[in-house]
Protein backbone atom coordinates (compact mmCIF):
# COMPACT_ATOMS: atom_id res chain seq x y z
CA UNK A 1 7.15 52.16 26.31
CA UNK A 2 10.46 50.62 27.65
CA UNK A 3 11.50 48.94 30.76
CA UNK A 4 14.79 47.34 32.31
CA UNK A 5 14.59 43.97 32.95
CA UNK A 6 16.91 41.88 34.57
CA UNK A 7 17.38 38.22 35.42
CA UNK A 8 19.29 37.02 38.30
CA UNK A 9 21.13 33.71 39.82
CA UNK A 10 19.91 30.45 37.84
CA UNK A 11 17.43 32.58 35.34
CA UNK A 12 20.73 34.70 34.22
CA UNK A 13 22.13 31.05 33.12
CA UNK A 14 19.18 29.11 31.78
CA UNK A 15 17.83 32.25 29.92
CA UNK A 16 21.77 32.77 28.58
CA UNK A 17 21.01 36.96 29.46
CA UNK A 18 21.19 39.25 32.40
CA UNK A 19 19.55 41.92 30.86
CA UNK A 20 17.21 43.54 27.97
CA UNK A 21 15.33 46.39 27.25
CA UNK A 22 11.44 45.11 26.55
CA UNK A 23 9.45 47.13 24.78
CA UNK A 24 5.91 47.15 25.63
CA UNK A 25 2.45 48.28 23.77
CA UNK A 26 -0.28 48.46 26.23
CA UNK A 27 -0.39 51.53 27.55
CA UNK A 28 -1.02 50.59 30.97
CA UNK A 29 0.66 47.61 31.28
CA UNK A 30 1.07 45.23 34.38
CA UNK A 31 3.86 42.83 35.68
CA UNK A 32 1.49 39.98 34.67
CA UNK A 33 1.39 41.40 31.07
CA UNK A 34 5.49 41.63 30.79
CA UNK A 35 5.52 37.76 32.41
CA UNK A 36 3.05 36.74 29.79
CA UNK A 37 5.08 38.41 27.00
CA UNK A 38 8.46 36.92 28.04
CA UNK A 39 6.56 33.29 28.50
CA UNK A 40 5.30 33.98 24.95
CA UNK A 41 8.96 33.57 23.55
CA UNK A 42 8.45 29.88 24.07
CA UNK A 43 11.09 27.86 25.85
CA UNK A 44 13.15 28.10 28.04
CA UNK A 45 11.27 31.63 29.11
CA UNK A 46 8.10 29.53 29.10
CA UNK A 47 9.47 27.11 31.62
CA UNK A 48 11.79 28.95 33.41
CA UNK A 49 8.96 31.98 33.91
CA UNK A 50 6.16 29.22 34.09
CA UNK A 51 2.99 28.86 36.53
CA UNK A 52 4.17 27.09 39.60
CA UNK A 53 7.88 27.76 39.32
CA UNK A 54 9.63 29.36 42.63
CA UNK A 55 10.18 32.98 40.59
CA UNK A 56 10.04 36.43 42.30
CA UNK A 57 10.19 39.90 40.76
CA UNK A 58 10.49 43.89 42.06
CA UNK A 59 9.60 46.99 40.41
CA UNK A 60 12.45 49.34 40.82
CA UNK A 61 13.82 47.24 43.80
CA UNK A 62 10.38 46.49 45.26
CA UNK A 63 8.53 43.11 45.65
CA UNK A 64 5.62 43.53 43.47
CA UNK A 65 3.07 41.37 42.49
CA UNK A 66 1.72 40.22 39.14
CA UNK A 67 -0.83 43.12 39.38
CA UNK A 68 1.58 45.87 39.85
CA UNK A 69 1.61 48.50 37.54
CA UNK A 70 4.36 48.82 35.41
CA UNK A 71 5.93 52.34 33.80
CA UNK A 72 7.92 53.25 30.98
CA UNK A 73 11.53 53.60 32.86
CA UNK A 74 11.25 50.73 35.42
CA UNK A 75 13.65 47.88 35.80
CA UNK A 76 11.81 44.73 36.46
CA UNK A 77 13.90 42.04 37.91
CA UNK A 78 13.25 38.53 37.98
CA UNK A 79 14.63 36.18 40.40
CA UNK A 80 14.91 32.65 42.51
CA UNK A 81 13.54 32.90 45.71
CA UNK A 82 16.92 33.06 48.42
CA UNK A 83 17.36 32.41 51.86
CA UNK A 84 20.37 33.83 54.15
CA UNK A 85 21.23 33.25 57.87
């Protein structure tokens, strides 16, 4: 299956893309599984995707969580936490 995914802000620049189509082979695959086959590329993704480093991601345009399921179609984004006032 396919999926979107997306990087934003500083990942965009220290991953040099904002964008790829991942193809996955689980057939029920989670967010956890698509961080641990990104981290798997070695660095930077290891780093910059790492345990511990301030990273978010949505499903679609939703928080989700590393347990979320994850379909063929979705765009995952990955991005720095942000603050606004």
């Amino acid at each position: 299956m396919n999926v979107k995914v997306v990087y934003l802000a500083r990942l965009r620049e220290a991953l040099g893309c904002s964008e790829e189509v991942l193809t996955l082979a689980s057939a029920s695959p989670t967010l956890g599984d698509v961080l641990t086959l990104l981290r798997e590329r070695g660095e930077p993704w290891s780093y910059e995707l790492g345990e511990g480093r301030a990273v978010r991601a949505a499903i679609n345009h939703e928080m989700a969580a590393s347990d979320a399921a994850v379909c063929a179609g979705d765009e995952i984004a990955f991005f720095p936490p942000v603050t606004g006032g």
